[in-house]
PDB file of N, CA and C in Angstrom:
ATOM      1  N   UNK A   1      42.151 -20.759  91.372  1.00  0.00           N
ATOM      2  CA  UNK A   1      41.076 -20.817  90.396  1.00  0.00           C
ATOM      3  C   UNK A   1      39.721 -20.919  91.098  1.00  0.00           C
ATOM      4  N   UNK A   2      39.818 -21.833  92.147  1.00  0.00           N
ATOM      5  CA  UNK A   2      38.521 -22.230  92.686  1.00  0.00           C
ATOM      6  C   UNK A   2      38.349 -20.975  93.673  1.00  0.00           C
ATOM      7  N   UNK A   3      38.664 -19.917  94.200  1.00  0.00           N
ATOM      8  CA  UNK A   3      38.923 -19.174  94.738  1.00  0.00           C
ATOM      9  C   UNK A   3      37.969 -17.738  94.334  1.00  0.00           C
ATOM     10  N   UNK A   4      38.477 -17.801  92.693  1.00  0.00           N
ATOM     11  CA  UNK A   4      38.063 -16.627  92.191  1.00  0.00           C
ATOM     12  C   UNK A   4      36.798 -16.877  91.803  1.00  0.00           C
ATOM     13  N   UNK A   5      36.190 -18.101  91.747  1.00  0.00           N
ATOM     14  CA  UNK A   5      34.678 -18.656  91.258  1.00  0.00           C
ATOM     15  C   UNK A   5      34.438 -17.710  92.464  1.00  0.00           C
ATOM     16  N   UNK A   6      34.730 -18.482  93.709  1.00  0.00           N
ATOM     17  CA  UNK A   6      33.862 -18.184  95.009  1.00  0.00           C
ATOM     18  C   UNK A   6      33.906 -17.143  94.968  1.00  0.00           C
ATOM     19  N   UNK A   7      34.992 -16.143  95.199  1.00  0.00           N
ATOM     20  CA  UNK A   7      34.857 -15.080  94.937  1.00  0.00           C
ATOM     21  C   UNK A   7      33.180 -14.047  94.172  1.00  0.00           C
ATOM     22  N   UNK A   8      33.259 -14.381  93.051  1.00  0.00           N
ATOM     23  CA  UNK A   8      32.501 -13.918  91.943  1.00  0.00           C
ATOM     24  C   UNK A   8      31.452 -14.531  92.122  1.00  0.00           C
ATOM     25  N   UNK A   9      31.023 -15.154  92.841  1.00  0.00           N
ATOM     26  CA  UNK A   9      29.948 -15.778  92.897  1.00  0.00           C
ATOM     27  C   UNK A   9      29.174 -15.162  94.186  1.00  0.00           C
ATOM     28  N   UNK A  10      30.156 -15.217  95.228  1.00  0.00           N
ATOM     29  CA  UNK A  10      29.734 -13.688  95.990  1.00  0.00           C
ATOM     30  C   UNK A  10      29.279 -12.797  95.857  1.00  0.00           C
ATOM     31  N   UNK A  11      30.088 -11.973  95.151  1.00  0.00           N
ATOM     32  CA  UNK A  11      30.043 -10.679  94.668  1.00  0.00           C
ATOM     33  C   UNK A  11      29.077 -10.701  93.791  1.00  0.00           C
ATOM     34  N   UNK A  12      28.527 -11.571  93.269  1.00  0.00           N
ATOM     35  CA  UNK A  12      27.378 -11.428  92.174  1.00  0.00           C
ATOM     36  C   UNK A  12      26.217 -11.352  92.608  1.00  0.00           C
ATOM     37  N   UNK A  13      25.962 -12.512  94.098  1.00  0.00           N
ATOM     38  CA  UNK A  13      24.658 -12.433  95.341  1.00  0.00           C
ATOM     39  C   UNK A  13      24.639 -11.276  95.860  1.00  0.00           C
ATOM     40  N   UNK A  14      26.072 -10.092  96.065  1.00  0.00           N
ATOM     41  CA  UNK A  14      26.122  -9.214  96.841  1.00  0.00           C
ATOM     42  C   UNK A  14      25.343  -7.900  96.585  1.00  0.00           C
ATOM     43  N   UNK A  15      25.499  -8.049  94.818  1.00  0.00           N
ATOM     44  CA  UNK A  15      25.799  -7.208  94.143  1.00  0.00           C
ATOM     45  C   UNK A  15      23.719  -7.075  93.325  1.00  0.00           C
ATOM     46  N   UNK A  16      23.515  -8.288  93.128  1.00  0.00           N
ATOM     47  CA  UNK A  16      22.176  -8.416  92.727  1.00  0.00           C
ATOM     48  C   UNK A  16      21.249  -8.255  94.236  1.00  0.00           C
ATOM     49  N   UNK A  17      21.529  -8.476  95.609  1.00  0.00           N
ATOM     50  CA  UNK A  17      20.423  -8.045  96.833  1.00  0.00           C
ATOM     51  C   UNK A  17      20.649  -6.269  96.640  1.00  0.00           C
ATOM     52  N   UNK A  18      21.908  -5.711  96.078  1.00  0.00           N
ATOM     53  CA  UNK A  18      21.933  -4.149  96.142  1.00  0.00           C
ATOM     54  C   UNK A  18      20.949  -3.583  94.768  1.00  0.00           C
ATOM     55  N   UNK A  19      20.742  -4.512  93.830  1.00  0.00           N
ATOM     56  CA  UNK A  19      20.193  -4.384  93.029  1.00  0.00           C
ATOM     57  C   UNK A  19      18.104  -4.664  93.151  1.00  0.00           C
ATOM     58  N   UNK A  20      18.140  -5.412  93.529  1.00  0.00           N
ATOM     59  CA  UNK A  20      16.808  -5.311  93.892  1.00  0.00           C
ATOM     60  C   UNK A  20      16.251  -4.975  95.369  1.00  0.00           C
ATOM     61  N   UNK A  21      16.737  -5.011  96.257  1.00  0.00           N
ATOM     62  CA  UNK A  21      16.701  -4.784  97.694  1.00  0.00           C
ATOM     63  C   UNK A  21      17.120  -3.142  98.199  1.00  0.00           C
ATOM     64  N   UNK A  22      17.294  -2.211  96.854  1.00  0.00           N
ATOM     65  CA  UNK A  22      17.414  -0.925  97.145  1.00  0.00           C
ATOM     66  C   UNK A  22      16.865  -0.689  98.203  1.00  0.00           C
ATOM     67  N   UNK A  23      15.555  -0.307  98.621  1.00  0.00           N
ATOM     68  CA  UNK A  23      15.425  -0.063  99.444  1.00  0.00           C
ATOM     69  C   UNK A  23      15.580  -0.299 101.210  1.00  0.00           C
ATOM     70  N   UNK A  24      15.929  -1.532 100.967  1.00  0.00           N
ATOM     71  CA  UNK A  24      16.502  -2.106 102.565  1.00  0.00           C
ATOM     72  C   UNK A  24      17.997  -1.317 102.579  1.00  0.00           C
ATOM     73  N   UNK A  25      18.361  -1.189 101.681  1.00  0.00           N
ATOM     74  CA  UNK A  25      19.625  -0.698 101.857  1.00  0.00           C
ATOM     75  C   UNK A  25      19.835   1.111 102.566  1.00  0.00           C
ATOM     76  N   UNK A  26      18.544   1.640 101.453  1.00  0.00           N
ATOM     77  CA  UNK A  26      18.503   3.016 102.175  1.00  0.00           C
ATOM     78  C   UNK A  26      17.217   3.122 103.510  1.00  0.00           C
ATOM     79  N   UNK A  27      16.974   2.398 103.762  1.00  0.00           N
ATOM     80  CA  UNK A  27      16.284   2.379 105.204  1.00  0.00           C
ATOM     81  C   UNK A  27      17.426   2.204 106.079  1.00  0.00           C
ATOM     82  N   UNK A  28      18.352   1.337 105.799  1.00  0.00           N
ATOM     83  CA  UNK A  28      19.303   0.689 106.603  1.00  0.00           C
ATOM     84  C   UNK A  28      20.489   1.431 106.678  1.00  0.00           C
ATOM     85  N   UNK A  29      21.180   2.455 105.805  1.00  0.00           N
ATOM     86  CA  UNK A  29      22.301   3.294 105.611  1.00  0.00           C
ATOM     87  C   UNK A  29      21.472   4.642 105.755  1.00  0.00           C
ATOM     88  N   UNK A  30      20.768   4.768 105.148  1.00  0.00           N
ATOM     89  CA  UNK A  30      20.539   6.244 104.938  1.00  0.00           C
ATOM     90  C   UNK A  30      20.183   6.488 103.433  1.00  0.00           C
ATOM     91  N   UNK A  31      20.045   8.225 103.875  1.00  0.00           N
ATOM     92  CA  UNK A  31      20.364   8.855 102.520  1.00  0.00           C
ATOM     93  C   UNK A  31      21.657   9.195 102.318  1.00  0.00           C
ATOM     94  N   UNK A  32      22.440   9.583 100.998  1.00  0.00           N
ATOM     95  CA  UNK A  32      23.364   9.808 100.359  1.00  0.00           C
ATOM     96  C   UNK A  32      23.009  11.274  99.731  1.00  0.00           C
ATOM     97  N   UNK A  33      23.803  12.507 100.561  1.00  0.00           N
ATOM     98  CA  UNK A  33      23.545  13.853  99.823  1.00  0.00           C
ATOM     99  C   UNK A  33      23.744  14.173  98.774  1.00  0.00           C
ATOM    100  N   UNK A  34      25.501  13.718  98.504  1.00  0.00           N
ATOM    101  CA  UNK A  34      25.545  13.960  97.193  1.00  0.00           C
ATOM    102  C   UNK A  34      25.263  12.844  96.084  1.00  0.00           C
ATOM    103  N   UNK A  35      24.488  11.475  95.996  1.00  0.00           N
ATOM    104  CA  UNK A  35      23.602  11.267  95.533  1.00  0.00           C
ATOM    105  C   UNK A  35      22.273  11.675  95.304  1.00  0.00           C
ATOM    106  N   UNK A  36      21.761  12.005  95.913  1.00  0.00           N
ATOM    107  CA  UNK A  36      20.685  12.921  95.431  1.00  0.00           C
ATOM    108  C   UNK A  36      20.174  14.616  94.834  1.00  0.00           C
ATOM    109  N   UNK A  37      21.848  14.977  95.088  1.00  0.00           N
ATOM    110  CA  UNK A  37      21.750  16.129  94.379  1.00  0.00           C
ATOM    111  C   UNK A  37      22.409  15.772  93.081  1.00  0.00           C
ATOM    112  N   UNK A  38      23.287  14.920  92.775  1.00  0.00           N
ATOM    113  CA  UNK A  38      23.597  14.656  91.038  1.00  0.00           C
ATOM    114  C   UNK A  38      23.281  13.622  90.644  1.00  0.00           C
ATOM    115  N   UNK A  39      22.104  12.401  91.447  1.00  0.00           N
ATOM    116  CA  UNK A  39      21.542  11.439  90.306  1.00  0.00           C
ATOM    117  C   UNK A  39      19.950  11.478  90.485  1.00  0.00           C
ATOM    118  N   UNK A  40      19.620  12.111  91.122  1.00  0.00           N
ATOM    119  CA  UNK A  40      18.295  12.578  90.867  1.00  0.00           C
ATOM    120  C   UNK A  40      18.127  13.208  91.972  1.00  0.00           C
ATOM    121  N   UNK A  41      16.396  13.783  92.185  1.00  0.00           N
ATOM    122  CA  UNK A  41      15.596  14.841  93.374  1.00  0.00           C
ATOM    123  C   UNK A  41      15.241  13.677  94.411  1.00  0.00           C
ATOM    124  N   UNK A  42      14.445  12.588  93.976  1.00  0.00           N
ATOM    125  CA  UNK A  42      14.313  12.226  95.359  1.00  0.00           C
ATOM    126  C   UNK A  42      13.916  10.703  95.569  1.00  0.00           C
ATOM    127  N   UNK A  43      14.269  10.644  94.158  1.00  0.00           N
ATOM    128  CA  UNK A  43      15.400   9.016  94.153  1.00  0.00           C
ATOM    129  C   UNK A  43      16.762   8.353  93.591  1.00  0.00           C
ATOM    130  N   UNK A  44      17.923   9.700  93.954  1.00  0.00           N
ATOM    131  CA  UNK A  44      18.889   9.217  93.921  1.00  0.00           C
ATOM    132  C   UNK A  44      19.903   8.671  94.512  1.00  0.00           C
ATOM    133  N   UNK A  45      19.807   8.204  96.020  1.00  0.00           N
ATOM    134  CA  UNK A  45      20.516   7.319  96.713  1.00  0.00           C
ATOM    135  C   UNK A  45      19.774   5.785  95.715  1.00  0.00           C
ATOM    136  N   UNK A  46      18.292   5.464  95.806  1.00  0.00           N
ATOM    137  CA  UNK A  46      17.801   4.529  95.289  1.00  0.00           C
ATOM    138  C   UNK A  46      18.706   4.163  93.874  1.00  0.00           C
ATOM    139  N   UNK A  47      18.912   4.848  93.387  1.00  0.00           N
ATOM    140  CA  UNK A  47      19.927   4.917  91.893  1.00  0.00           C
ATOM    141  C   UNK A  47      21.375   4.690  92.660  1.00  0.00           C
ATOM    142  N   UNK A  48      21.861   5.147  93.300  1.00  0.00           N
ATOM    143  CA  UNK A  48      23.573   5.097  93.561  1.00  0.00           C
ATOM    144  C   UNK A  48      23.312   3.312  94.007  1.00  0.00           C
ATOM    145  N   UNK A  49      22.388   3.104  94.992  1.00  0.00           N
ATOM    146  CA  UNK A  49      22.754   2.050  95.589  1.00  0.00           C
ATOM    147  C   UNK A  49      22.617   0.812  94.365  1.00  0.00           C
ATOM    148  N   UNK A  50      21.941   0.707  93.349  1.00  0.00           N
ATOM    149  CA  UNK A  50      21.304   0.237  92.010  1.00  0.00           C
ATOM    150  C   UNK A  50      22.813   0.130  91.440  1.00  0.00           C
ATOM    151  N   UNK A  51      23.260   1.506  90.868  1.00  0.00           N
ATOM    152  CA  UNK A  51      24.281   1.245  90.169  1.00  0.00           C
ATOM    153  C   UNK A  51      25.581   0.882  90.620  1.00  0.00           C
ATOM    154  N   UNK A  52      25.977   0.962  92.038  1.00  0.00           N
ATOM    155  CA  UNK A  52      26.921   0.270  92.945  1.00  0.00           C
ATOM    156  C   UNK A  52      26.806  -1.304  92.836  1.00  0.00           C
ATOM    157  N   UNK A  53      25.795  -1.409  92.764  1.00  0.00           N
ATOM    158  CA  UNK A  53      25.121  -3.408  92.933  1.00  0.00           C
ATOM    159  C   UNK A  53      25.577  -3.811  91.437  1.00  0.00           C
ATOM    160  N   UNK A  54      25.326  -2.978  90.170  1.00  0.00           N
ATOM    161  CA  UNK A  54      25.614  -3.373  88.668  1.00  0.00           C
ATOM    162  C   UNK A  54      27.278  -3.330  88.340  1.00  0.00           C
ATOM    163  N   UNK A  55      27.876  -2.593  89.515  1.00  0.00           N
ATOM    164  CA  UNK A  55      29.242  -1.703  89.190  1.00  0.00           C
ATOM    165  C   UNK A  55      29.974  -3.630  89.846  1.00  0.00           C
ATOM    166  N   UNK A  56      29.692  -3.838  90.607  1.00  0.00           N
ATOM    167  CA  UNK A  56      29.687  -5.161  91.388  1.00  0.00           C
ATOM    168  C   UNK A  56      29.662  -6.414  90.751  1.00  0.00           C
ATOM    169  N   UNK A  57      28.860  -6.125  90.476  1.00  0.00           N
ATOM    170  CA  UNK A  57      28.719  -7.559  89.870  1.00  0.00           C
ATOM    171  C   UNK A  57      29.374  -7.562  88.479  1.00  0.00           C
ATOM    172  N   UNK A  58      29.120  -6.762  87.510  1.00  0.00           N
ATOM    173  CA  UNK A  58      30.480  -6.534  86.679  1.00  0.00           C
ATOM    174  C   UNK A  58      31.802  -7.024  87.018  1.00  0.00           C
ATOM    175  N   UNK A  59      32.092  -6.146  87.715  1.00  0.00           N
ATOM    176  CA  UNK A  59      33.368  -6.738  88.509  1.00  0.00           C
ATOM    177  C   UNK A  59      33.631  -7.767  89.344  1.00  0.00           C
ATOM    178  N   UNK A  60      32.365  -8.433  89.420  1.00  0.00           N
ATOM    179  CA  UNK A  60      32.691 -10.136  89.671  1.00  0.00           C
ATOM    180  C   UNK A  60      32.862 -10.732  88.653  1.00  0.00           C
ATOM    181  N   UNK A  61      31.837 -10.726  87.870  1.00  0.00           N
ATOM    182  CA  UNK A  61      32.339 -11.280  86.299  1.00  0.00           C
ATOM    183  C   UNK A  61      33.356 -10.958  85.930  1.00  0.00           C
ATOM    184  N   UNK A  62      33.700 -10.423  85.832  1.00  0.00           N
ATOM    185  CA  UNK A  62      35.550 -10.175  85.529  1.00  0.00           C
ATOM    186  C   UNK A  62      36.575 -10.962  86.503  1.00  0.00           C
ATOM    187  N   UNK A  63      35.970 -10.962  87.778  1.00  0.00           N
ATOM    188  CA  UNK A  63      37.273 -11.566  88.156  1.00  0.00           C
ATOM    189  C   UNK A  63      37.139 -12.966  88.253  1.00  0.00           C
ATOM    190  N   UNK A  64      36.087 -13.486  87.890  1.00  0.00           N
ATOM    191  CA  UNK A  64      36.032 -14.994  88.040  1.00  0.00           C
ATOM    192  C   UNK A  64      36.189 -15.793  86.149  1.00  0.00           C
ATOM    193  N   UNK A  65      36.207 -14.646  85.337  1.00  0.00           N
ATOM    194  CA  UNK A  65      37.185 -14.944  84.128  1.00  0.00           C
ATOM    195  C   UNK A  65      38.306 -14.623  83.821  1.00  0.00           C
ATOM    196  N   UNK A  66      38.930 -14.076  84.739  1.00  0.00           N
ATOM    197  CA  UNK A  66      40.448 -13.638  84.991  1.00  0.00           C
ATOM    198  C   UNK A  66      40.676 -12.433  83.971  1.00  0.00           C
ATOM    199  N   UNK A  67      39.705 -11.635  83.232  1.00  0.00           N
ATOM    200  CA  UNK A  67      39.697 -10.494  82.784  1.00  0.00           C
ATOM    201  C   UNK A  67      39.977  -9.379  83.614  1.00  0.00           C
ATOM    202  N   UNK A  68      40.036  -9.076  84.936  1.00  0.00           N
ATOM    203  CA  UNK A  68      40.095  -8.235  85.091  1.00  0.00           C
ATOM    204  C   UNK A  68      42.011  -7.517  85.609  1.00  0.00           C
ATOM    205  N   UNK A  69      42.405  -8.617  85.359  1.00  0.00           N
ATOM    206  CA  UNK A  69      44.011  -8.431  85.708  1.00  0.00           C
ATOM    207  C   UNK A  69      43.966  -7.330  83.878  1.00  0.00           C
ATOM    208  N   UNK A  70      44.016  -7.963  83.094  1.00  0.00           N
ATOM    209  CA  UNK A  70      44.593  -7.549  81.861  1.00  0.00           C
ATOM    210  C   UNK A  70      43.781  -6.395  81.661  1.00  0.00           C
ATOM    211  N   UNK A  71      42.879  -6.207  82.490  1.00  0.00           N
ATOM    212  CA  UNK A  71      42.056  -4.779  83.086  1.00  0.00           C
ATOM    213  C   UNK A  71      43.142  -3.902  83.495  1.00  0.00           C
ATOM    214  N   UNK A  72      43.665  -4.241  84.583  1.00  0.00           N
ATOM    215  CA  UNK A  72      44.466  -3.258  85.823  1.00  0.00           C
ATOM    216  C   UNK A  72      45.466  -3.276  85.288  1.00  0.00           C
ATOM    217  N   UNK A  73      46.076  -4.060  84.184  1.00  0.00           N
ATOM    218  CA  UNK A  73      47.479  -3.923  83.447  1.00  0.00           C
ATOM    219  C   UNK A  73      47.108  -3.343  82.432  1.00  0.00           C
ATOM    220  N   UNK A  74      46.439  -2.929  81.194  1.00  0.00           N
ATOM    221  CA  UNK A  74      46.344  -1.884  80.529  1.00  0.00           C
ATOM    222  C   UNK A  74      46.213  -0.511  81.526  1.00  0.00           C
ATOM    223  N   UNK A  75      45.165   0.008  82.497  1.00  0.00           N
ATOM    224  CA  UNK A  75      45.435   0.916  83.161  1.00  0.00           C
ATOM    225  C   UNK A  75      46.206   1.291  83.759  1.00  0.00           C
ATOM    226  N   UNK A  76      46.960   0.466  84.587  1.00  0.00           N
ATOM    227  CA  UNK A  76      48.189   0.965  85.669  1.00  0.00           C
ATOM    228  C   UNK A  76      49.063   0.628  85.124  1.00  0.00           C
ATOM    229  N   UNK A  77      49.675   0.091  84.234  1.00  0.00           N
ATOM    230  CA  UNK A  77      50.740  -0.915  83.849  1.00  0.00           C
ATOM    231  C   UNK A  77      51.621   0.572  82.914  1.00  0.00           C
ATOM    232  N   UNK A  78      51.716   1.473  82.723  1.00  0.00           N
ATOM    233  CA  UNK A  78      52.370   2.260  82.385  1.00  0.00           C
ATOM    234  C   UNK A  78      53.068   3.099  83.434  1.00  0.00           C
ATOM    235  N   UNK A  79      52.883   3.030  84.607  1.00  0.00           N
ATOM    236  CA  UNK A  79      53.103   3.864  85.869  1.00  0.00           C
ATOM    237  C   UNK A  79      54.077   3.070  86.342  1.00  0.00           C
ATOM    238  N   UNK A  80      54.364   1.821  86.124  1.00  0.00           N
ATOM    239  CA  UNK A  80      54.966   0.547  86.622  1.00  0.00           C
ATOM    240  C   UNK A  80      56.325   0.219  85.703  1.00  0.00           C
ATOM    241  N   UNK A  81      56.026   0.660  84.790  1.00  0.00           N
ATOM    242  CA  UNK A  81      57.402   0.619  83.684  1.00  0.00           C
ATOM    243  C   UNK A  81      58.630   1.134  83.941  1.00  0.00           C
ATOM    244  N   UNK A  82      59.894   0.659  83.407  1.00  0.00           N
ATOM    245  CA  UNK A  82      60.717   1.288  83.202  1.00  0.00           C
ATOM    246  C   UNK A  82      61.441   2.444  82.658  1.00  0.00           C
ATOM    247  N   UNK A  83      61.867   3.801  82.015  1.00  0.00           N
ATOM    248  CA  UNK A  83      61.928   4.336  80.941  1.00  0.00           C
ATOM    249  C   UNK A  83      63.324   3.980  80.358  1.00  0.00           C
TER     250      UNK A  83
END
């Protein structure tokens, strides 16, 4: 339990510096080609790295309310069955 706090609580600091700190990120990685040819002209790494940081932290919140199992078991949980 105490695990998945830490967890998510991580991932939420990790996830909000990708969110406002865009740009350290693409000074520091680069550009992203095919980000910028399908999320915009000539700020779409700035956008990938944005919505990677929101995609994140989402998914910390989920796992530090234990939502995200009954996540991965509606999706995968048919592949896993018996017939």
């Amino acid at each position: 339990m105490i695990t998945r706090i830490i967890v998510g609580v991580v991932g939420i600091a990790i996830g909000s510096v990708m969110v406002v700190r865009s740009e350290w990120f693409l000074s520091f990685f680069g550009r992203i080609d095919w980000a910028e040819i399908h999320l915009g002209s000539e700020g779409g790494t700035r956008v990938f790295y944005k919505l990677l940081g929101m995609i994140t932290i989402l998914i910390s919140l989920m796992i530090m309310t234990g939502t995200i199992e009954g996540l991965l078991f509606a999706i995968f949980g048919p592949l896993f069955r018996g017939r």
